[in-house]
N, C-alpha and C. Protein backbone atom coordinates (compact mmCIF):
# COMPACT_ATOMS: atom_id res chain seq x y z
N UNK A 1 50.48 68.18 -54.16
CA UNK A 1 49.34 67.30 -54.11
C UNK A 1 48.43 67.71 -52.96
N UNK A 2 47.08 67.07 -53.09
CA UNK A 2 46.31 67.97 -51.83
C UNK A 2 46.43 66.72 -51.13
N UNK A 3 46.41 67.69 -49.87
CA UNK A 3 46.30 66.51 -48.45
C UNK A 3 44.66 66.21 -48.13
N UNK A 4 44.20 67.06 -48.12
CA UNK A 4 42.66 66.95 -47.29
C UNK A 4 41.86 65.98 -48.14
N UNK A 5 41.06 65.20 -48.28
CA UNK A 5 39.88 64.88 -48.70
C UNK A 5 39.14 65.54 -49.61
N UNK A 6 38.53 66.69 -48.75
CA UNK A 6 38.12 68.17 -50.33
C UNK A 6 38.72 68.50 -51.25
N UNK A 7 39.80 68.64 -50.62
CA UNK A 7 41.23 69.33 -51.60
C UNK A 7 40.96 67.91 -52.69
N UNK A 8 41.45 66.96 -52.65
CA UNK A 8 41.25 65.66 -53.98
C UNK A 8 39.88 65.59 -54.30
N UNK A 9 39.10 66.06 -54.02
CA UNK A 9 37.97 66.33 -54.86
C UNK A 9 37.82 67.27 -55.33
N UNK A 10 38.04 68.62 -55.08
CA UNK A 10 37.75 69.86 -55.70
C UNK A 10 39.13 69.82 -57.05
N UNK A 11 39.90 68.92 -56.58
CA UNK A 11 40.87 68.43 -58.43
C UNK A 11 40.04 68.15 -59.16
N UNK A 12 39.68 67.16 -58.79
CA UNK A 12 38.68 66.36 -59.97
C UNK A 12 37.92 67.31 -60.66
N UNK A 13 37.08 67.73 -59.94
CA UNK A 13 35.94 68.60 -59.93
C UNK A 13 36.67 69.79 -61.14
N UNK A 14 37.66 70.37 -60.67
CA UNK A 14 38.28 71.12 -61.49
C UNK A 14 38.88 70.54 -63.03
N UNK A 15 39.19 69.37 -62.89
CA UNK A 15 39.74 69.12 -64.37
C UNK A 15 38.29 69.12 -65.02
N UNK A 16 37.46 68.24 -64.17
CA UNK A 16 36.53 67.97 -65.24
C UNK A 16 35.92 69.72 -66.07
N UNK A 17 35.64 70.00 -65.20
CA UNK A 17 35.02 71.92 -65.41
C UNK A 17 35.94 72.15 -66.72
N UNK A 18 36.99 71.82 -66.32
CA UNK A 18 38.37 72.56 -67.05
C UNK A 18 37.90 72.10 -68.34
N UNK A 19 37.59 70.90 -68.75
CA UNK A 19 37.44 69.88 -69.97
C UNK A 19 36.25 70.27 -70.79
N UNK A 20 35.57 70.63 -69.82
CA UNK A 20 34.19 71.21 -70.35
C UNK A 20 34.63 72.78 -71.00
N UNK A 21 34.98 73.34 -70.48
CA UNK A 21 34.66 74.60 -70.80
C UNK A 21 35.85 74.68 -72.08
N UNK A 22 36.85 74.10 -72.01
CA UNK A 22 37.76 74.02 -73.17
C UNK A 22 36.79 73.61 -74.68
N UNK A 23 36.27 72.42 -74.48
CA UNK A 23 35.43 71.88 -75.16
C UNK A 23 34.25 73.07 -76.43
N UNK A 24 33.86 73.64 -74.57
CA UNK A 24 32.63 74.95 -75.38
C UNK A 24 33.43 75.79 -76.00
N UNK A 25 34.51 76.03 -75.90
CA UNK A 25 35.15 77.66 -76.22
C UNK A 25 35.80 77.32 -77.42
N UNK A 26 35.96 75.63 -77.60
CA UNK A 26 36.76 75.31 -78.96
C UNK A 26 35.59 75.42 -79.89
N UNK A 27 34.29 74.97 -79.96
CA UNK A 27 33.13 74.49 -80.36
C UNK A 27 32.67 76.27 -80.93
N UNK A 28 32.88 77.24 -79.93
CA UNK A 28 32.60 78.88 -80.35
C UNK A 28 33.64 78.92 -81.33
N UNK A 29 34.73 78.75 -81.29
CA UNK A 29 35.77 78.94 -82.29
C UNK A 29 35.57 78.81 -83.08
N UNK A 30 34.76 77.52 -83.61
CA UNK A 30 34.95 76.73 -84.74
C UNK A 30 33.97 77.56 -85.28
N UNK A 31 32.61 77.61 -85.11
CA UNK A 31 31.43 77.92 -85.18
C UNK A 31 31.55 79.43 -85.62
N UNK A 32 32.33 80.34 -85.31
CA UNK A 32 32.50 81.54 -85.02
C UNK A 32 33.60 81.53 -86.86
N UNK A 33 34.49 80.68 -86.72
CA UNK A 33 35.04 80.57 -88.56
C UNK A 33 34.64 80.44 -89.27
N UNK A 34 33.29 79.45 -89.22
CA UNK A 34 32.29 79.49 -90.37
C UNK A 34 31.70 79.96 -90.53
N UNK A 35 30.93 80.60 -89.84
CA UNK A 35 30.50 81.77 -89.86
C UNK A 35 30.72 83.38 -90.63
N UNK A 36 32.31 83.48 -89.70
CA UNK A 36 32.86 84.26 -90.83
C UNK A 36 33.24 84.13 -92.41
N UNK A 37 33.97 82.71 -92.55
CA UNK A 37 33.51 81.92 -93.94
C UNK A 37 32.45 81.85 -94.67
N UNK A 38 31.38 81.61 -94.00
CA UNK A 38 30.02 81.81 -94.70
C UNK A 38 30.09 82.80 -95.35
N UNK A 39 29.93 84.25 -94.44
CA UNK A 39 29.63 85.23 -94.95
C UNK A 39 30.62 85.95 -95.58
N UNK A 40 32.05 85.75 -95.91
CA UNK A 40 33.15 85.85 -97.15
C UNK A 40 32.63 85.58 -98.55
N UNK A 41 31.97 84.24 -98.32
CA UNK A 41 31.76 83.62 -99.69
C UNK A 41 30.53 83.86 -100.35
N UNK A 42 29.57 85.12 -99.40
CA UNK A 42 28.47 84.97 -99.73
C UNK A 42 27.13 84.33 -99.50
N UNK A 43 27.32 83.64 -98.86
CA UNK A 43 26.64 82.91 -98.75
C UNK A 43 25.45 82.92 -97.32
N UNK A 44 24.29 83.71 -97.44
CA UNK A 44 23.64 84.43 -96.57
C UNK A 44 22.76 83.13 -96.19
N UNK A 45 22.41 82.09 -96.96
CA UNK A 45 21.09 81.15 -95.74
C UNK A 45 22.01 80.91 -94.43
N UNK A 46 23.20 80.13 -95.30
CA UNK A 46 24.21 79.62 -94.34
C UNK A 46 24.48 80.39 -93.18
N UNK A 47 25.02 81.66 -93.44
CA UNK A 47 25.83 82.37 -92.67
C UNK A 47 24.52 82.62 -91.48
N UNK A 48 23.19 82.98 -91.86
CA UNK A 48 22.03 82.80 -90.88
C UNK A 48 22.01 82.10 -89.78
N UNK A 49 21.77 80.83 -90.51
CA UNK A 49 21.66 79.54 -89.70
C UNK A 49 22.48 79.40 -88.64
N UNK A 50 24.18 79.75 -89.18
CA UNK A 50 25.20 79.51 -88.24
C UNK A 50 25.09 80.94 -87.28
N UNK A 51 24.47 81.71 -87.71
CA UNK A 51 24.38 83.32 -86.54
C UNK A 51 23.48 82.37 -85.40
N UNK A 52 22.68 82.13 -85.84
CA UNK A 52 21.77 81.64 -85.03
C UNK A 52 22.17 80.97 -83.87
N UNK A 53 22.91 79.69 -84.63
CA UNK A 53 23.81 78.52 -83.95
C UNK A 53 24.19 79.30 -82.93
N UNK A 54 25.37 80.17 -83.66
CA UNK A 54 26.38 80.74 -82.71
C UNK A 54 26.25 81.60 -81.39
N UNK A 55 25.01 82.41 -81.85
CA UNK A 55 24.28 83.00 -80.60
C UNK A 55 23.23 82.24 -79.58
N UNK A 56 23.11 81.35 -80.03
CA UNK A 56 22.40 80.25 -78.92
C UNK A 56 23.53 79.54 -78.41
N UNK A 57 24.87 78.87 -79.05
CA UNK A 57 26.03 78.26 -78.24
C UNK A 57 26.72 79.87 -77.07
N UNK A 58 26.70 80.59 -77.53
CA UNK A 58 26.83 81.77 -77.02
C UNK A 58 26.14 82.39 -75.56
N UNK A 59 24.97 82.21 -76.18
CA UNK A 59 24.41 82.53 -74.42
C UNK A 59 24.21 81.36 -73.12
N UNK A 60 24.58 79.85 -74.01
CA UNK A 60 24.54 78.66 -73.28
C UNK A 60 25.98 78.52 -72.16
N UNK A 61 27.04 79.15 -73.38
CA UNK A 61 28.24 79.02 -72.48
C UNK A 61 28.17 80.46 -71.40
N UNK A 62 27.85 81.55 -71.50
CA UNK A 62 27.56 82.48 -70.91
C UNK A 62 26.96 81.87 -69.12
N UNK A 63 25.26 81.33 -69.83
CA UNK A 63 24.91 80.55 -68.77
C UNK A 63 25.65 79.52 -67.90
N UNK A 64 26.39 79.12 -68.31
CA UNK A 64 27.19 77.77 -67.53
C UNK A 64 27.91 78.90 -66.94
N UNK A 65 28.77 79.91 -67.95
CA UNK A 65 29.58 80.33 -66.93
C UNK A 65 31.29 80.47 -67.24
N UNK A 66 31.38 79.64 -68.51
CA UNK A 66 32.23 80.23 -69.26
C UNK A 66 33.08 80.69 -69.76
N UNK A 67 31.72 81.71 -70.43
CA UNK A 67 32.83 82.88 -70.76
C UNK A 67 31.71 83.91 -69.94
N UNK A 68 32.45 84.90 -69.57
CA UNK A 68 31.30 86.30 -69.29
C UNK A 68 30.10 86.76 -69.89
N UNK A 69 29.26 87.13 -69.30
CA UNK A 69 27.81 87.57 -70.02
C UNK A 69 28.22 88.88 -71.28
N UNK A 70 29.28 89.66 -70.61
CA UNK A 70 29.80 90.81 -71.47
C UNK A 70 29.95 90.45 -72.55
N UNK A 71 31.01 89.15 -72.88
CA UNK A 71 31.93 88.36 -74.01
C UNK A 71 30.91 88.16 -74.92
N UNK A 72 30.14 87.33 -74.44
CA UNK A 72 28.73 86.39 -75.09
C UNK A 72 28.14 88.21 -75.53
N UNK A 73 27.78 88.69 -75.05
CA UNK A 73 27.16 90.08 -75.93
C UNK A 73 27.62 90.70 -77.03
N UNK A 74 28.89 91.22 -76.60
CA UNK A 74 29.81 91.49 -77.99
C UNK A 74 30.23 90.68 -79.03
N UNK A 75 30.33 89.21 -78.67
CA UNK A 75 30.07 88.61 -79.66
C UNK A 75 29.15 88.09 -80.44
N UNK A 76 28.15 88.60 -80.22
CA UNK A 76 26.87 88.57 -80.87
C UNK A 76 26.56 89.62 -81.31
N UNK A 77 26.78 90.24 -80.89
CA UNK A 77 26.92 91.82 -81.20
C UNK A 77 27.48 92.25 -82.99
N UNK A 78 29.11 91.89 -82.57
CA UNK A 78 29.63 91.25 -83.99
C UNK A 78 29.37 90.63 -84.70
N UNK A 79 28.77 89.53 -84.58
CA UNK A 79 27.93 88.58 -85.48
C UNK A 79 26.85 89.21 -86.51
N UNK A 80 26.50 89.83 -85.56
CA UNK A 80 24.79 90.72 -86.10
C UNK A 80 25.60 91.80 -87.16
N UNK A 81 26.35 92.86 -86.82
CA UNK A 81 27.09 93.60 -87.40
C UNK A 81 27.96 92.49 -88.88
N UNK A 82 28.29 91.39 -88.62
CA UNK A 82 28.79 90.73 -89.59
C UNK A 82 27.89 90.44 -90.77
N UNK A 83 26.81 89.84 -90.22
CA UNK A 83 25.94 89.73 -91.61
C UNK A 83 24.97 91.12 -91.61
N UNK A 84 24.89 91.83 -91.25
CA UNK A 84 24.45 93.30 -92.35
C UNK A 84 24.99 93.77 -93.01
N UNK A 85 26.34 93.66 -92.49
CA UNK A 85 27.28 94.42 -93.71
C UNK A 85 27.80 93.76 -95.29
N UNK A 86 27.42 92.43 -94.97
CA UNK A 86 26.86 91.87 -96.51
C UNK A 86 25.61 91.31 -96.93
C-alpha cells in the first residue's frame, strides 16, 4: 500500500488511466472485427464507413497515448490494404 499522500493518488490516477485505455483498446477490437466481417461478406459501403471509424478511433487512442503512434499506423495501414484487396 502507498504510504505518502502522492503515492494514494497517483493509484487512483492509475486505475482510472488503466480503465480508460482498456475501454479504447476493447472498442479497437471490436471495431477492427467488423470491419474485417464487413469486408468477408462483401460488403464495401459498410466496410468504408467502419475504415473510417476505425482510423479516426485509431489516431484518437494514439493521441491520448494508448497505444503507440507506430501501432495506430500499421493498423491503418492494414485496414487500407484490407479493403483494396476486395
Amino acid at each position: 500500500m502507498a504510504h505518502t499522500k502522492s503515492a494514494v493518488k497517483r493509484l487512483g490516477t492509475s486505475k482510472k488511466a488503466n480503465l480508460r485505455n482498456r475501454a479504447r483498446i476493447s472498442e479497437l477490437k471490436t471495431i477492427e472485427k467488423k470491419l474485417r466481417a464487413a469486408v468477408e461478406a462483401g460488403e464495401t459501403a459498410a466496410a468504408a464507413e467502419l475504415a473510417k471509424k476505425f482510423c479516426s478511433r485509431l489516431d484518437k487512442a494514439a493521441k491520448a497515448g494508448t497505444i503507440h503512434a507506430n501501432r495506430a499506423a500499421n493498423k491503418k495501414s492494414q485496414a487500407d490494404k484490407l479493403l483494396a484487396a476486395k
